[in-house]
Every structure is written in C-alpha cells, then in structure tokens.
N, C-alpha and C. Protein backbone atom coordinates (compact mmCIF):
# COMPACT_ATOMS: atom_id res chain seq x y z
N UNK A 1 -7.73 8.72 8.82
CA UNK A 1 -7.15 8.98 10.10
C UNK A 1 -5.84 8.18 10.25
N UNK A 2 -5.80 6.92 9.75
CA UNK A 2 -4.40 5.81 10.27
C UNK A 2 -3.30 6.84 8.90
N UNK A 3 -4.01 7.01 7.65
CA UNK A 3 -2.66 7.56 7.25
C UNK A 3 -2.46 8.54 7.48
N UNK A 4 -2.88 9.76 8.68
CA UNK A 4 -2.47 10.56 8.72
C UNK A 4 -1.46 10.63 10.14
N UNK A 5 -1.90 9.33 10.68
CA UNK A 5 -0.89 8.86 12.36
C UNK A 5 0.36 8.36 11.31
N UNK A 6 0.29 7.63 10.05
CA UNK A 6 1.68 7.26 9.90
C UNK A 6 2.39 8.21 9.00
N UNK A 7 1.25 9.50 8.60
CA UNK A 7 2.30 10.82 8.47
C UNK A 7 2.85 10.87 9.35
N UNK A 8 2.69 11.35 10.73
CA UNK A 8 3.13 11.72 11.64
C UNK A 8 4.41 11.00 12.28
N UNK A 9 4.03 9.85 11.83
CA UNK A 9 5.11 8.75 12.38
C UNK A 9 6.62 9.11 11.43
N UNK A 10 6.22 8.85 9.86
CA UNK A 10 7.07 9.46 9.18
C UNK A 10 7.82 10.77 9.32
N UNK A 11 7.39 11.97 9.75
CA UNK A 11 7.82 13.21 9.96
C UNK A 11 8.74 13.22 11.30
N UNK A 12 8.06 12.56 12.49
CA UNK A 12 9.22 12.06 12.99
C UNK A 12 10.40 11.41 12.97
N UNK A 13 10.16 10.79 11.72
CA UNK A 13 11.43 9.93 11.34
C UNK A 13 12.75 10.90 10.49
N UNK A 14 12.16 11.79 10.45
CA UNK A 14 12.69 12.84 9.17
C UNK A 14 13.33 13.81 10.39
N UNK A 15 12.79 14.41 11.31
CA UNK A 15 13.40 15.26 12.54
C UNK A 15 14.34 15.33 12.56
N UNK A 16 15.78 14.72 12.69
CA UNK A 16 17.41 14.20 12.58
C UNK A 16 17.79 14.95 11.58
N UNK A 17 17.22 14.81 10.22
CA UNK A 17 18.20 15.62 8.89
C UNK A 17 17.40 16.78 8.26
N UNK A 18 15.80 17.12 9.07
CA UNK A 18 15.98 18.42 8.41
C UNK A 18 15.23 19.14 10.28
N UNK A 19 15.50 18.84 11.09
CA UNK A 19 15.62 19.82 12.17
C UNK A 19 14.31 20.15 12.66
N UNK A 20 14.22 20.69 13.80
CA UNK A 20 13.21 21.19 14.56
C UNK A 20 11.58 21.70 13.69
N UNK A 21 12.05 21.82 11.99
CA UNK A 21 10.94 22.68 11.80
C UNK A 21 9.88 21.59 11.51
N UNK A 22 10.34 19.97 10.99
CA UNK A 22 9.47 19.13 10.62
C UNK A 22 8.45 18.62 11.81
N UNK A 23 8.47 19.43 13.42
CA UNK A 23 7.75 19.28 14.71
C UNK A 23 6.48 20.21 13.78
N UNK A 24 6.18 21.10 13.14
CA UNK A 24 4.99 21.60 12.32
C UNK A 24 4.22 20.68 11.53
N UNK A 25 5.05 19.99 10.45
CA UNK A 25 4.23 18.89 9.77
C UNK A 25 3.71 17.92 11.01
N UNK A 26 4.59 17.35 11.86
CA UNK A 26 4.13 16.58 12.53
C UNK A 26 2.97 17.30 13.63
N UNK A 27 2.32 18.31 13.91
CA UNK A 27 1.41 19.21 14.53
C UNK A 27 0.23 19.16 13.81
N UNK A 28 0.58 19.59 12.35
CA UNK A 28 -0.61 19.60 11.67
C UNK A 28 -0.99 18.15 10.78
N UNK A 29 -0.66 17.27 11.16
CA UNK A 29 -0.80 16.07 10.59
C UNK A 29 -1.62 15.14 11.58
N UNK A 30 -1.05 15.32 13.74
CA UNK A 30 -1.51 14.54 14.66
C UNK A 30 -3.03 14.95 14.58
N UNK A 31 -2.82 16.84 14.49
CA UNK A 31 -3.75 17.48 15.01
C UNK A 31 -5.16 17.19 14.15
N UNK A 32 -4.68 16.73 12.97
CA UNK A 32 -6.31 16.64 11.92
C UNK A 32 -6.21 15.15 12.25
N UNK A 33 -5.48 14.09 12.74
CA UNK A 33 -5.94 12.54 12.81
C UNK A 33 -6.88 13.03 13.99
N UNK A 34 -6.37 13.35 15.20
CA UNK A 34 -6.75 13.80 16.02
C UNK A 34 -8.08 14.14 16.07
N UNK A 35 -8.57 15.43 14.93
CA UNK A 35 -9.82 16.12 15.07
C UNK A 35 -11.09 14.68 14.42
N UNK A 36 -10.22 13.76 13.44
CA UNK A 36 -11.03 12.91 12.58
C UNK A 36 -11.21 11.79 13.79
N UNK A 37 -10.56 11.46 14.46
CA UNK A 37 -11.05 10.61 15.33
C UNK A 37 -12.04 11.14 16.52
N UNK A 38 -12.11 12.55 16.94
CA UNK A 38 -13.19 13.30 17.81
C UNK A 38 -14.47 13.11 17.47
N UNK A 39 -14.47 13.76 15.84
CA UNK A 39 -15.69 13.70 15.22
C UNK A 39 -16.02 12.49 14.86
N UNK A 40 -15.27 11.73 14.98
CA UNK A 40 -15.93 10.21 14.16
C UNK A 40 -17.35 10.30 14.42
N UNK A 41 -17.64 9.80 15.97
CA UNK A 41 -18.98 9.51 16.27
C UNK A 41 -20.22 10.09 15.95
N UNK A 42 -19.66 11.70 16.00
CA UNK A 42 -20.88 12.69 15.75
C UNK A 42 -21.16 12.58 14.11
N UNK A 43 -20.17 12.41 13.18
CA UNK A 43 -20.55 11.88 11.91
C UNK A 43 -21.01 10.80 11.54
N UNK A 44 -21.00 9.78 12.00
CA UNK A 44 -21.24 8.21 11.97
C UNK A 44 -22.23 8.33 12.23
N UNK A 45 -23.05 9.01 13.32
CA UNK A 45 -24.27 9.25 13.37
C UNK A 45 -25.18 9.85 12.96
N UNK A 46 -24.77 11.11 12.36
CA UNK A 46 -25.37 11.90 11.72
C UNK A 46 -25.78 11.11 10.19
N UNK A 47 -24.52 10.69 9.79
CA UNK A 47 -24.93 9.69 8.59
C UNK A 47 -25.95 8.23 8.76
N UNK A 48 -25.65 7.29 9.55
CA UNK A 48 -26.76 6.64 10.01
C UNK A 48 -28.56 7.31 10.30
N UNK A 49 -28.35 8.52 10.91
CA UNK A 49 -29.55 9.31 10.74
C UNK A 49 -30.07 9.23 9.27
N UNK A 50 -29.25 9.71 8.70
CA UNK A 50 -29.71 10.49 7.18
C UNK A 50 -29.86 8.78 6.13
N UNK A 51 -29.44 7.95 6.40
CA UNK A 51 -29.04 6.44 5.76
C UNK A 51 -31.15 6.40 6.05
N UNK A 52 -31.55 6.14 7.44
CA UNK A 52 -32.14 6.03 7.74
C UNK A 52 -33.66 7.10 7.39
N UNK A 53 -33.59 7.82 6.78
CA UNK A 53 -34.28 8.71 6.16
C UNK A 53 -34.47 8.80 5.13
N UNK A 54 -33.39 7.97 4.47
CA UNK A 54 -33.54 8.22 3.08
C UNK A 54 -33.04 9.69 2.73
N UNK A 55 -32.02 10.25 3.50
CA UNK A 55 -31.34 11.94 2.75
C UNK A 55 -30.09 11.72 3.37
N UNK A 56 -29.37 11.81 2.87
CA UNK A 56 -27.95 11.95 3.76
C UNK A 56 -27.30 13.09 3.03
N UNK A 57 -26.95 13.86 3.92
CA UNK A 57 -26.59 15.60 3.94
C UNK A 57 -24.99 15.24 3.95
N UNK A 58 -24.38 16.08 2.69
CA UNK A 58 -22.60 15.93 2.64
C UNK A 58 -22.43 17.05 4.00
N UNK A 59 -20.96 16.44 4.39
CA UNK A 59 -20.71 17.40 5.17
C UNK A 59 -19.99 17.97 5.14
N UNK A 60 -20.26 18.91 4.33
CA UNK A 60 -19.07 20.14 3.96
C UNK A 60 -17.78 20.44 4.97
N UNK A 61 -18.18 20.51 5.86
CA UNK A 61 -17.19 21.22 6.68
C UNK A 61 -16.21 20.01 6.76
N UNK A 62 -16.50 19.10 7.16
CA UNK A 62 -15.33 18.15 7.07
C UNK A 62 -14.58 18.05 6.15
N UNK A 63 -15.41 18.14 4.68
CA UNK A 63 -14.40 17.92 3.64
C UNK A 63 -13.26 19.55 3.90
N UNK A 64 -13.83 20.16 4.20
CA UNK A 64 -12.93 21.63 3.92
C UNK A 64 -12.21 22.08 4.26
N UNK A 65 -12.55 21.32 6.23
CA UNK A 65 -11.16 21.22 6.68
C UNK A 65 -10.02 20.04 6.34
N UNK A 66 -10.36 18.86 6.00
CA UNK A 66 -9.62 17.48 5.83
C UNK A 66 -8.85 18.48 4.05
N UNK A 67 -9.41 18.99 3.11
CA UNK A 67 -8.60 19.88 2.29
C UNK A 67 -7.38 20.52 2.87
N UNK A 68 -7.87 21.46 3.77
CA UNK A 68 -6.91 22.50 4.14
C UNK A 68 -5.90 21.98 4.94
N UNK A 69 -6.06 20.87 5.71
CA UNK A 69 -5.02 19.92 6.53
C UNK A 69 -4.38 19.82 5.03
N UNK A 70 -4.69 18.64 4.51
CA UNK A 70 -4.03 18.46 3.21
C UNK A 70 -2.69 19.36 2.51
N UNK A 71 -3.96 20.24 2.09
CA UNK A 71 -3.16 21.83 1.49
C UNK A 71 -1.88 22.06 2.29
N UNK A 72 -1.97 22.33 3.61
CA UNK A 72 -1.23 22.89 4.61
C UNK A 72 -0.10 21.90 4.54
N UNK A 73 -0.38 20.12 4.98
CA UNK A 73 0.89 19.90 5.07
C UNK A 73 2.07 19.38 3.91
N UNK A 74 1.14 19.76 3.08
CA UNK A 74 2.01 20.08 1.20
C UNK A 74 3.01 21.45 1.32
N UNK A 75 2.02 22.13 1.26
CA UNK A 75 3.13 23.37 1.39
C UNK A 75 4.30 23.91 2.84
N UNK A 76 3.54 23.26 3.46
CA UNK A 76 4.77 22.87 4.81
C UNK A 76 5.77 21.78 4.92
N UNK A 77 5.35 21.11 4.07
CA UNK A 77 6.26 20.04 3.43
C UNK A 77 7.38 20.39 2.47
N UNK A 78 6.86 20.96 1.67
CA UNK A 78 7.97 21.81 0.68
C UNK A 78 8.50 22.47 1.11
N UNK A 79 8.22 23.74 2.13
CA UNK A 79 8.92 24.85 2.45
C UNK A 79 10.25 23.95 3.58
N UNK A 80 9.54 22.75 4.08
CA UNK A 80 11.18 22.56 4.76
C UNK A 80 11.75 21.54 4.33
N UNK A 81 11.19 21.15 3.27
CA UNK A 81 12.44 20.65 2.19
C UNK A 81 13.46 21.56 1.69
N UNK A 82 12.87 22.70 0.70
CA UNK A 82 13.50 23.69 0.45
C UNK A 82 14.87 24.59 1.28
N UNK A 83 14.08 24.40 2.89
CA UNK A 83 15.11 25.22 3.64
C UNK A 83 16.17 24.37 3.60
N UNK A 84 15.91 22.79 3.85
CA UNK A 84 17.55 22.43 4.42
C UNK A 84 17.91 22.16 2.97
C-alpha cells in the first residue's frame, strides 16, 4: 500500500512534462492503495481466523486484482511515455 501512495506521489511529480494524461497512472495507483487499505481489516482477519485453525485459505482475489493494478499501471505507464 505505502509504495503504491509514493507511486502516486511520483506521478504527480511527472504531471508538468508529460501532461494531463499521467492524472490516469495517478487514479489507478491511489485507487488500488486505496482498495488495499479498505480491505486490510477484512483480510487480517480472515487470516488470523484461518492462523487460528490451522488452514489459511490464499486469497485469490486479492492477488488478481493487486496483478491487474500492476499490469495496468505498466502499460499506462508506457503508453504515456511513448506519447510525449
């Protein structure tokens, strides 16, 4: 989550020399720190559950979206490098 606030911090810093479009990286970068700090709790717990059971269940979905954030701000990264 913190390196994805000092993506964000970075992409703002970048705004000045390549223009309005790096407000996207910085969207999809707040927006997944954002979602990782929502879910914290409900995962933290869910894992403490499962710690406590002796099973702890991966949680797919997190990894798949925390990927596709990833994915996304790679290739949104490039494409507005490329433009300017």
């Amino acid at each position: 989550m913190l390196s994805l606030v000092t993506a964000s911090a970075l992409y703002l810093r970048w705004l000045p020399h390549h223009g309005l479009p790096i407000l996207l990286l910085f969207a999809v970068s707040a927006g997944a720190a954002l979602a990782i700090y929502l879910t914290q709790r409900r995962r933290y717990g869910a894992s403490a559950y499962g710690v406590s059971r002796e099973r702890v269940d991966a949680d797919v979905n997190a990894v798949l979206w925390t990927a596709f954030a990833g994915v996304a701000l790679g290739a949104l990264g490039i494409g507005v490098v490329l433009a300017a």
